[in-house]
C-alpha atoms as a PDB file:
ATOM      1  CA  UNK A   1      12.762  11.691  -8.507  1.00  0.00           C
ATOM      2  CA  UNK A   2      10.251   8.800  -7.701  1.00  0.00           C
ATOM      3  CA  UNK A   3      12.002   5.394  -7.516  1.00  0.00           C
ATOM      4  CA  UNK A   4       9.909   2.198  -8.549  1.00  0.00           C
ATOM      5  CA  UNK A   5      11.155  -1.061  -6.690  1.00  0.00           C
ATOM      6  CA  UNK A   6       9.950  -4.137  -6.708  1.00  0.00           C
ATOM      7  CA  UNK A   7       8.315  -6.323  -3.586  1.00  0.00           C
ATOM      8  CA  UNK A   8       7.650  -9.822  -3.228  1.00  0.00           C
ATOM      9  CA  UNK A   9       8.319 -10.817   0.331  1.00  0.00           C
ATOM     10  CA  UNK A  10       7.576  -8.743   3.469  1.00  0.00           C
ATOM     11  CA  UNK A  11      11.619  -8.903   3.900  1.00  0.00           C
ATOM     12  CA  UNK A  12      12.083  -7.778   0.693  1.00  0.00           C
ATOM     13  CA  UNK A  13       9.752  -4.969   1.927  1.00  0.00           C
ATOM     14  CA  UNK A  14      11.689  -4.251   5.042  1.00  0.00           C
ATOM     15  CA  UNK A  15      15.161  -4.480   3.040  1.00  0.00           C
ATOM     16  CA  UNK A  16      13.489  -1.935   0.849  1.00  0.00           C
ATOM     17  CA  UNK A  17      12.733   0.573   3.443  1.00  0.00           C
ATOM     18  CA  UNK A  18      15.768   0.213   5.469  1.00  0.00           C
ATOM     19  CA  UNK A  19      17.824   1.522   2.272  1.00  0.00           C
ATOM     20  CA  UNK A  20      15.247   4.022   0.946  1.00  0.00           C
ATOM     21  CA  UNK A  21      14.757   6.006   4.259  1.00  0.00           C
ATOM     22  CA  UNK A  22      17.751   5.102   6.038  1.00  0.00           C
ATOM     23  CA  UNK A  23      18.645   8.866   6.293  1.00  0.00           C
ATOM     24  CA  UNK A  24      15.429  10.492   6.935  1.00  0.00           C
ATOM     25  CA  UNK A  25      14.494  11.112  10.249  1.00  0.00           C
ATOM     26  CA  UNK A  26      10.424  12.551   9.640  1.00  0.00           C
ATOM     27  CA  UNK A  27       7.225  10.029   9.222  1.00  0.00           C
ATOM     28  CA  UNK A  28       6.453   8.066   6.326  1.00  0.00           C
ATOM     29  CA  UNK A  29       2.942   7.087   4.740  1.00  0.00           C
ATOM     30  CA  UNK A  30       1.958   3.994   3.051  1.00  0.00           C
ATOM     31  CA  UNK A  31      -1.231   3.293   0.880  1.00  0.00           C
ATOM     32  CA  UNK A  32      -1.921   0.080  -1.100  1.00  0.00           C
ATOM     33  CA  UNK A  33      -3.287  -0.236  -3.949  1.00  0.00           C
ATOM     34  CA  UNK A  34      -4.579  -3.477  -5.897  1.00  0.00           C
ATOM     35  CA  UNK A  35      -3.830  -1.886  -9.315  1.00  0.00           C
ATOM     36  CA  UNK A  36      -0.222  -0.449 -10.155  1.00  0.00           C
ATOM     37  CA  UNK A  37      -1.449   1.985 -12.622  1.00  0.00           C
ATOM     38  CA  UNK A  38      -3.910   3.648 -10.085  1.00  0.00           C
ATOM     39  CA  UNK A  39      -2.928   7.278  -9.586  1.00  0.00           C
ATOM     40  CA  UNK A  40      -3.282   8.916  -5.984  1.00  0.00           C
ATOM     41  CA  UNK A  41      -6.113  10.740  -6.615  1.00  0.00           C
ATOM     42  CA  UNK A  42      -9.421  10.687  -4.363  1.00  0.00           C
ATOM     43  CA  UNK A  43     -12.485   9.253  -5.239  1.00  0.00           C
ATOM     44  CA  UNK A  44     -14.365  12.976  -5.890  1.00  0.00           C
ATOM     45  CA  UNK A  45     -11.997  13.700  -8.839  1.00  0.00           C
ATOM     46  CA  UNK A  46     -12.393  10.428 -10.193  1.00  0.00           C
ATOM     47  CA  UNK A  47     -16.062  11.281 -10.819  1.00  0.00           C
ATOM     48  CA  UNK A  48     -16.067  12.415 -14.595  1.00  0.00           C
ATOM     49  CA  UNK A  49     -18.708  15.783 -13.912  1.00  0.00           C
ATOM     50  CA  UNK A  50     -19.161  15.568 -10.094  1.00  0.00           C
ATOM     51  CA  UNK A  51     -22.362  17.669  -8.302  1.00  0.00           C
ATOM     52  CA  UNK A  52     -20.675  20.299  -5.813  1.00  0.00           C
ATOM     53  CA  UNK A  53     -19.125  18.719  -2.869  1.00  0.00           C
ATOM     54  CA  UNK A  54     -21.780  21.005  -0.740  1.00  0.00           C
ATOM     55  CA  UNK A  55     -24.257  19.015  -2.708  1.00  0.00           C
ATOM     56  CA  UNK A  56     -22.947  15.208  -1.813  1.00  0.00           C
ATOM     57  CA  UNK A  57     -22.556  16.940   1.712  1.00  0.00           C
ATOM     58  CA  UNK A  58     -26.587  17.826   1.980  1.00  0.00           C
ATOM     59  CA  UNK A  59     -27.864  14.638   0.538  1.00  0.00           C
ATOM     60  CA  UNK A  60     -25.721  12.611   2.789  1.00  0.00           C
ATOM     61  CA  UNK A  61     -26.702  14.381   5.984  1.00  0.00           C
ATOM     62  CA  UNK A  62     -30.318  14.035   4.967  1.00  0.00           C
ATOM     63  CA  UNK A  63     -30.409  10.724   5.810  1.00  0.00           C
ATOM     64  CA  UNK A  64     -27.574   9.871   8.290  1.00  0.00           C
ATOM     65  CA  UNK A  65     -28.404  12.635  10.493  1.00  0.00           C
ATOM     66  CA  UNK A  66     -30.840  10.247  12.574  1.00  0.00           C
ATOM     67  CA  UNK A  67     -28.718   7.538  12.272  1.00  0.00           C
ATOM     68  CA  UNK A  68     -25.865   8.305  13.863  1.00  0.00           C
ATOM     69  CA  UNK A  69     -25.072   8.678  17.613  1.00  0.00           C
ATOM     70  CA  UNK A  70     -22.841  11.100  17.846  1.00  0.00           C
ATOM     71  CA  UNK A  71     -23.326  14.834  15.660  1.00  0.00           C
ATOM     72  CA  UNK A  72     -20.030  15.491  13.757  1.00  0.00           C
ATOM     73  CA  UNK A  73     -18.794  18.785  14.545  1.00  0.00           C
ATOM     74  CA  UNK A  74     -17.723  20.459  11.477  1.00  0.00           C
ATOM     75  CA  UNK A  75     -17.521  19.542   7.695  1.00  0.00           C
ATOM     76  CA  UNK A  76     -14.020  18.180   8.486  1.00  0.00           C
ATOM     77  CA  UNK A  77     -15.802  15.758  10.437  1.00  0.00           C
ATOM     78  CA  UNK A  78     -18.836  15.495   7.990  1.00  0.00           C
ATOM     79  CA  UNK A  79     -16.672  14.358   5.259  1.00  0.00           C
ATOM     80  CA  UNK A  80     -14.539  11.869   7.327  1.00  0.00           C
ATOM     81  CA  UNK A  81     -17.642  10.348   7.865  1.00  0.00           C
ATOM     82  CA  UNK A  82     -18.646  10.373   4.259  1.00  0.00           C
ATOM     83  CA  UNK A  83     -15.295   8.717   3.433  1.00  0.00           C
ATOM     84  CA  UNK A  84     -15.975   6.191   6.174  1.00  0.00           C
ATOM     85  CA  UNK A  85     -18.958   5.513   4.305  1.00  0.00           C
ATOM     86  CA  UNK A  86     -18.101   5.058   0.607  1.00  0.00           C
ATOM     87  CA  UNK A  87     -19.238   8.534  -0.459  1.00  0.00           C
ATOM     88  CA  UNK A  88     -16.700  10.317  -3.097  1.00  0.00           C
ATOM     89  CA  UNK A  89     -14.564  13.016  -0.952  1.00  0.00           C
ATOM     90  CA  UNK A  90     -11.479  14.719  -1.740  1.00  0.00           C
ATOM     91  CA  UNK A  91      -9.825  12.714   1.644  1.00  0.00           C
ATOM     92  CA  UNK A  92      -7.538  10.066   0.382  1.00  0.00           C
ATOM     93  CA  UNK A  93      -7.005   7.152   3.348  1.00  0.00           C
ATOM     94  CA  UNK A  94      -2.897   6.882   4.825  1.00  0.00           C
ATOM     95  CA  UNK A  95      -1.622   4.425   7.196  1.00  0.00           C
ATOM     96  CA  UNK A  96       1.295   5.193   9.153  1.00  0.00           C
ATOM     97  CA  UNK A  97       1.713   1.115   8.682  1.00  0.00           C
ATOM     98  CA  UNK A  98       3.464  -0.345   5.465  1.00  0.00           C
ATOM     99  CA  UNK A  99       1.982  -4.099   6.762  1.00  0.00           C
ATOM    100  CA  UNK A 100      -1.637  -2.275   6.486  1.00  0.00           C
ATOM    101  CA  UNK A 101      -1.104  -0.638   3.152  1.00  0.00           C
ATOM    102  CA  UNK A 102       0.489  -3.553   1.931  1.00  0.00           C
ATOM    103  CA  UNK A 103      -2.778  -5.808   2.838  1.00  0.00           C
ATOM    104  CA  UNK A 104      -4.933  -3.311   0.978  1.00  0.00           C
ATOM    105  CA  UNK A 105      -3.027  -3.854  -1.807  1.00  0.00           C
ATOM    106  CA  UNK A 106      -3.061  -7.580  -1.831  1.00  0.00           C
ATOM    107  CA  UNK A 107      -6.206  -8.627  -0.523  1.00  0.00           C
ATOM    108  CA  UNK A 108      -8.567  -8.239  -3.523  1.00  0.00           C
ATOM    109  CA  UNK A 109      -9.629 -10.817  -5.062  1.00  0.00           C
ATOM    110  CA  UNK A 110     -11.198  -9.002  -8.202  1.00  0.00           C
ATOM    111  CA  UNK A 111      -7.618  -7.702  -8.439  1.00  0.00           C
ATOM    112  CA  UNK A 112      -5.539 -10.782  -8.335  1.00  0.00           C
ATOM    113  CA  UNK A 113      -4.447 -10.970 -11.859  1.00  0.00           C
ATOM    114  CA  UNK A 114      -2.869  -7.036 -11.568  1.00  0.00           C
ATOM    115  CA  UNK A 115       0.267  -6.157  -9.994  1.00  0.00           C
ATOM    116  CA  UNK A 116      -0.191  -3.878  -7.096  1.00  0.00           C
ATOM    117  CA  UNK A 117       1.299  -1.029  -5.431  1.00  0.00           C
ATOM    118  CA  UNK A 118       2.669   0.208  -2.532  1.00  0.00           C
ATOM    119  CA  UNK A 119       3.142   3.872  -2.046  1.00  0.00           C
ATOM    120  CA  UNK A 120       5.223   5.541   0.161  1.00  0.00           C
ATOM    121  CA  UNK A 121       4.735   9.071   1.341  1.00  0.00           C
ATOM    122  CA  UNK A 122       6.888  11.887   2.947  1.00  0.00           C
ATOM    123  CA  UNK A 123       4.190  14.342   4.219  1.00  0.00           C
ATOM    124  CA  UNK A 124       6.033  17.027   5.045  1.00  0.00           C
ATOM    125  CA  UNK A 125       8.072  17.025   2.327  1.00  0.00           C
ATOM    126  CA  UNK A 126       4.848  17.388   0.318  1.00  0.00           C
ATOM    127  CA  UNK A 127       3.294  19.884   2.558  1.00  0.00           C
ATOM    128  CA  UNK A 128       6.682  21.843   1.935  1.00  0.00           C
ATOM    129  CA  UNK A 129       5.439  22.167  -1.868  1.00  0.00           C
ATOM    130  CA  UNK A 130       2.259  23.896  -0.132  1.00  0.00           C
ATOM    131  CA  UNK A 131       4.127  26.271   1.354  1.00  0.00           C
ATOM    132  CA  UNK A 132       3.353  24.761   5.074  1.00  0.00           C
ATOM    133  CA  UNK A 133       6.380  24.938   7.138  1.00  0.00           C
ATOM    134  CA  UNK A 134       5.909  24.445  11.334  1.00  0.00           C
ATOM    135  CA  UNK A 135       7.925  26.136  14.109  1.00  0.00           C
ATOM    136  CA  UNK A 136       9.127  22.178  14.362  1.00  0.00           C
ATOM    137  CA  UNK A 137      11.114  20.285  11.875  1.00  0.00           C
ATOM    138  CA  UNK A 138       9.018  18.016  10.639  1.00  0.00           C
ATOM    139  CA  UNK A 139       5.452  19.554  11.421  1.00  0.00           C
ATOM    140  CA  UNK A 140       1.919  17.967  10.562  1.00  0.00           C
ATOM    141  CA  UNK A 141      -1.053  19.754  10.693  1.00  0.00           C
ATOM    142  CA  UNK A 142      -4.154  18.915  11.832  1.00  0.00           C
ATOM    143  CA  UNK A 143      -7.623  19.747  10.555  1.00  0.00           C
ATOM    144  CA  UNK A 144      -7.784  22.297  13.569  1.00  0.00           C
ATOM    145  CA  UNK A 145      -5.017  23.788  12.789  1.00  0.00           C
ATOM    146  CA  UNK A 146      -4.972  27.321  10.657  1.00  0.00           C
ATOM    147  CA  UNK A 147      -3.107  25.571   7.465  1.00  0.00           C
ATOM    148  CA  UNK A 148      -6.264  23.634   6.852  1.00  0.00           C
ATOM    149  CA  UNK A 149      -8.991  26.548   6.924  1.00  0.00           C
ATOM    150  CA  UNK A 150      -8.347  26.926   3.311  1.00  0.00           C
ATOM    151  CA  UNK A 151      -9.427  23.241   2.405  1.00  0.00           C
ATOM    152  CA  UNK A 152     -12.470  23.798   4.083  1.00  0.00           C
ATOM    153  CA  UNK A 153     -15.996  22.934   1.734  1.00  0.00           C
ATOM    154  CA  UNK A 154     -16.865  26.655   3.363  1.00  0.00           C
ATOM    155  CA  UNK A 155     -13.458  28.340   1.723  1.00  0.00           C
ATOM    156  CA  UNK A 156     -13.336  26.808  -1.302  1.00  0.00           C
ATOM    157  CA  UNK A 157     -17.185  27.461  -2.161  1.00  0.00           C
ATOM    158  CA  UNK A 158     -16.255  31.070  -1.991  1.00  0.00           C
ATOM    159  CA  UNK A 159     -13.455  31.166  -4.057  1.00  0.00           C
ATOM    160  CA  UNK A 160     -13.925  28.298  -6.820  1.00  0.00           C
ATOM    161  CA  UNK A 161     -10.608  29.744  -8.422  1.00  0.00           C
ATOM    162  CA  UNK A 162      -8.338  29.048  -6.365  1.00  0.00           C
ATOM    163  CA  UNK A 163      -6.049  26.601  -6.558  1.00  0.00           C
ATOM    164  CA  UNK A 164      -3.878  24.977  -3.798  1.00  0.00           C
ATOM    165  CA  UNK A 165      -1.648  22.064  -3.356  1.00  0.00           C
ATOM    166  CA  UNK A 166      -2.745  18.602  -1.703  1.00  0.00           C
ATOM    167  CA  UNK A 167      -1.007  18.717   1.838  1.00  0.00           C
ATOM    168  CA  UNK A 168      -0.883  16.057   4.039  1.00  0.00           C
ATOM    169  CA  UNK A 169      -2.540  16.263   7.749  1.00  0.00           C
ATOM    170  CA  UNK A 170      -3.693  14.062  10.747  1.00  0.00           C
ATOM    171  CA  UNK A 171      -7.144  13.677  12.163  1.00  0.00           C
ATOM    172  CA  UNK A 172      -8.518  12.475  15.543  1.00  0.00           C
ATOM    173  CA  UNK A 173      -8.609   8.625  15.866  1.00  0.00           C
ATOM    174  CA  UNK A 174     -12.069   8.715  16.735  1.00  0.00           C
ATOM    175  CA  UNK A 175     -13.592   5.520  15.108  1.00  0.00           C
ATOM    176  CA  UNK A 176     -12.139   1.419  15.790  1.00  0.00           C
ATOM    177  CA  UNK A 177     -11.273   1.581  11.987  1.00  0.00           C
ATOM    178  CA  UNK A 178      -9.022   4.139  11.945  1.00  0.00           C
ATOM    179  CA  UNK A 179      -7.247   3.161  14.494  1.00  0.00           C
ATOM    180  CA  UNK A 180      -7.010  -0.193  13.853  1.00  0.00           C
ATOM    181  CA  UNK A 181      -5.683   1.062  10.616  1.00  0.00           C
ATOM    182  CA  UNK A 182      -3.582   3.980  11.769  1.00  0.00           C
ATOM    183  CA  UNK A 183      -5.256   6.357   9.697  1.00  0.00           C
ATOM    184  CA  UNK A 184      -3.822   9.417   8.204  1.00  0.00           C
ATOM    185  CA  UNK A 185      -5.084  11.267   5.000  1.00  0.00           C
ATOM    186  CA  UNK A 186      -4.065  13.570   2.597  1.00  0.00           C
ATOM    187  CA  UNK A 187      -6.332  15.895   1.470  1.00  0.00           C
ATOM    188  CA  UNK A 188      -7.086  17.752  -2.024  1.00  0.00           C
ATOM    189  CA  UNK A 189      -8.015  21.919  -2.961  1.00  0.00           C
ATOM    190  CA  UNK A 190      -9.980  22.228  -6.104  1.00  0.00           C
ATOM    191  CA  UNK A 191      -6.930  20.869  -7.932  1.00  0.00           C
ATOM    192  CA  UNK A 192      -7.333  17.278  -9.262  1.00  0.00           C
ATOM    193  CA  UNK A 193      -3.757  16.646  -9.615  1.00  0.00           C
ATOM    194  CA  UNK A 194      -2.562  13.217  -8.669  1.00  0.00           C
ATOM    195  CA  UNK A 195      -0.274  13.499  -5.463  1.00  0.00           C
ATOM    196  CA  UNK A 196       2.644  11.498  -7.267  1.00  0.00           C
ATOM    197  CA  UNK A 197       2.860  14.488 -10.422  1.00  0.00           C
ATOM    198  CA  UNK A 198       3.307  17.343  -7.142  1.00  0.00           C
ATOM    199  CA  UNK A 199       6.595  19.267  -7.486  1.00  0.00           C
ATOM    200  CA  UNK A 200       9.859  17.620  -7.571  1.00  0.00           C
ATOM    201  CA  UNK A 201       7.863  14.220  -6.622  1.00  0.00           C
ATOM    202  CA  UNK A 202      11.146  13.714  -3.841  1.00  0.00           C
ATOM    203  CA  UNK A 203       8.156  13.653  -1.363  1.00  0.00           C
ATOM    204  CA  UNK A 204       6.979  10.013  -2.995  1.00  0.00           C
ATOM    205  CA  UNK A 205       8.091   7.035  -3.895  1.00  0.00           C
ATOM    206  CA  UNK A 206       6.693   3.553  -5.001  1.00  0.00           C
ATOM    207  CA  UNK A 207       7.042  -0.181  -4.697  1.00  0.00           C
ATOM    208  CA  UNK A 208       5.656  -2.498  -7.168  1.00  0.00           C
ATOM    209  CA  UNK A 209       4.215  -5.587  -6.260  1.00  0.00           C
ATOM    210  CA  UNK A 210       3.767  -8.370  -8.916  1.00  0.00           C
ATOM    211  CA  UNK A 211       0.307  -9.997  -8.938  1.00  0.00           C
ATOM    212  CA  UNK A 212       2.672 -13.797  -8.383  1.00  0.00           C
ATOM    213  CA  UNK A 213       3.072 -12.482  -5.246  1.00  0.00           C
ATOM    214  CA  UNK A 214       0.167 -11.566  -4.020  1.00  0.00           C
ATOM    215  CA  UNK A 215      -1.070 -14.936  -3.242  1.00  0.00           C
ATOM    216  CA  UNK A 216       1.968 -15.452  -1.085  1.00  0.00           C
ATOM    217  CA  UNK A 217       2.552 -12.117   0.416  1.00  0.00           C
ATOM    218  CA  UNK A 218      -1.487 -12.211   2.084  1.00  0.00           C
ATOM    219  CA  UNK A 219      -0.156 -15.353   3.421  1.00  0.00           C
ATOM    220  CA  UNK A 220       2.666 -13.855   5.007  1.00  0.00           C
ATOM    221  CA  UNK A 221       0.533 -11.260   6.253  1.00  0.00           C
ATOM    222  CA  UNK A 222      -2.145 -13.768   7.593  1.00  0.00           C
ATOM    223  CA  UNK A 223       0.635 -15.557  10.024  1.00  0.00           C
ATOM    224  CA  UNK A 224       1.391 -12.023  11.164  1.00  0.00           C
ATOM    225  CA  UNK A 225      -2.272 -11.849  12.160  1.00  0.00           C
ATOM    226  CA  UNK A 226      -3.311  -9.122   9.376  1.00  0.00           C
ATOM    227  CA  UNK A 227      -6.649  -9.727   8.193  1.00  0.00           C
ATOM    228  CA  UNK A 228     -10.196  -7.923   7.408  1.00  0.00           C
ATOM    229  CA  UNK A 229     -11.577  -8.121  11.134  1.00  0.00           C
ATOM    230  CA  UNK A 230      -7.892  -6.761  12.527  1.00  0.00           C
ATOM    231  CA  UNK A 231      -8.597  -3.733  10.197  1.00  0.00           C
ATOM    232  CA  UNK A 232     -12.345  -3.684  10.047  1.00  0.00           C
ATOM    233  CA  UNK A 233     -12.882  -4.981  14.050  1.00  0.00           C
ATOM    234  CA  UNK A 234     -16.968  -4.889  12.519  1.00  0.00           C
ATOM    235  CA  UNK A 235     -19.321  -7.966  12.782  1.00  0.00           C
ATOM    236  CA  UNK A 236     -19.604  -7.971   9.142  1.00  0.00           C
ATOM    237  CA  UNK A 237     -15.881  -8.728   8.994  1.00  0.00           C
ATOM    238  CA  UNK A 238     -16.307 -11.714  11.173  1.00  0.00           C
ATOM    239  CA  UNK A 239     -18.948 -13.538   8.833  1.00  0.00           C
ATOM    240  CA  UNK A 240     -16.942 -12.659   5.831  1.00  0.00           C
ATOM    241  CA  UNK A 241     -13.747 -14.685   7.697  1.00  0.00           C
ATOM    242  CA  UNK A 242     -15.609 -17.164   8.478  1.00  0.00           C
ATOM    243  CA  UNK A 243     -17.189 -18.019   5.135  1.00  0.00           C
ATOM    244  CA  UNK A 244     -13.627 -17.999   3.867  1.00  0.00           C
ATOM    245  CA  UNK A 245     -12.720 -20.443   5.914  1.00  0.00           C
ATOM    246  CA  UNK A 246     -15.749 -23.257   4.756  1.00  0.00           C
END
C-alpha cells in the first residue's frame, strides 16, 4: 500500500529513504512534480480526444526531419524525440536521482503556492504486474529488448483492443539532457491508467512536499549546485540564470 510522507529538508529526504528502502536491494525512480494532486499519467492521455499517436508522429516528422542531424532509428526513437520536444507521448520522464526529481518539483514558480510531490518508483516491481520477469533478479528492459515490441506505435495500431500494463524500461543516454538528468521512463499501452492505481500499488510510493518548503528546499538544492543549466546544459538555460540573477 502507497505510503504518503512528508519532506521539507533534503535530510528529511535522505532520512526518508534510508527507512523506506532500507531492505530492498533493486533500483528506485524518482519524478517531481510541482502539484501534489498530479497523477502519473503522460501527457498523450491527458489530451481530452487526442488524434492517433501515428498522426502526432507524421506531423512532427514533417517538419523536424530537416532539422535534425542525426535520423532517429525507429519510432522508439521518434517519440523520445517528440518528448524531448514538448509533443504529447505516452513516455513519462524518470530520474534515477531523487535530488533531480526533487528540483522538478520545486523549481516552478507558477507552482509556488501548491505543495509538491515526490514520487518514488520500484520498476520492476511494476513491470512484475506486466507479467515481465528477467533471467536476473531485478531485470529492466530496454526498448530493444522483446518485452517492449508490444508498446510499439506499429503493434498497438494493429490491435487497438488490447490492453497492457505501463512497464518501466531504460533507453540509450543519447542526448546532454538525459544524461545530465539520468533519464529513465516509463512507458504506457493503450491503457490510460495512472501508474500509482497499478495492482497492489507496493511498486510506488510518495513524498509530499509542502509549498513552505519549497522556497527553502531550491535553496538547498542551489548550494548543492542543482540548477536549470546542470539539467538543461543548453544556452537558453544560461540566459535564463543569468536574468535571475539581475
Amino acid at each position: 500500500m502507497m505510503t504518503v510522507r512528508k519532506v521539507e529538508s533534503i535530510a528529511e529526504l535522505l532520512t526518508n529513504l534510508a527507512a523506506d528502502n532500507a531492505s530492498y536491494q533493486g533500483a528506485i525512480w524518482f519524478r517531481g512534480h510541482a502539484d501534489l494532486s498530479w497523477s502519473l499519467i503522460p501527457g498523450y492521455y491527458r489530451i481530452s480526444s487526442p488524434p492517433s499517436e501515428g498522426t502526432l508522429l507524421k506531423r512532427f516528422k514533417q517538419s523536424a526531419a530537416m532539422l535534425i542531424d542525426r535520423q532517429p532509428g525507429d519510432t522508439f526513437d521518434w517519440l523520445f524525440l517528440m518528448q524531448h520536444y514538448g509533443v504529447p507521448t505516452r513516455l513519462l520522464d524518470w530520474t534515477e536521482s531523487p535530488l533531480v526529481a526533487l528540483y522538478f518539483a520545486v523549481s516552478d514558480q507558477a507552482y509556488e503556492t501548491h505543495d509538491g510531490a515526490l514520487w518514488l518508483l520500484k520498476p520492476t516491481e511494476l513491470n512484475k504486474d506486466a507479467g515481465i520477469h528477467g533471467s536476473e533478479e531485478f531485470f529492466i528492459p530496454s526498448f530493444e529488448d522483446d518485452e517492449l515490441k508490444n508498446y510499439s506505435v506499429e503493434i498497438l495500431a494493429h490491435n487497438p483492443r488490447q490492453k497492457l500494463n505501463p512497464i518501466a524500461t531504460i533507453a540509450t543516454r543519447n542526448n546532454p539532457r538525459i544524461q545530465s538528468q539520468l533519464g529513465v521512463f516509463t512507458i504506457h499501452h493503450s491503457d490510460a491508467c495512472a501508474i500509482e492505481g497499478v495492482g497492489d500499488k507496493d511498486h510506488i510510493n510518495k513524498y509530499k512536499i509542502p509549498h513552505s518548503a519549497k522556497s527553502a528546499l531550491k535553496e538547498e538544492l542551489r548550494l548543492l549546485g542543482y540548477n536549470k543549466f546542470q539539467l538543461f546544459p543548453e544556452l537558453a538555460s544560461i540566459g535564463d540564470i543569468i536574468k535571475e540573477g539581475l
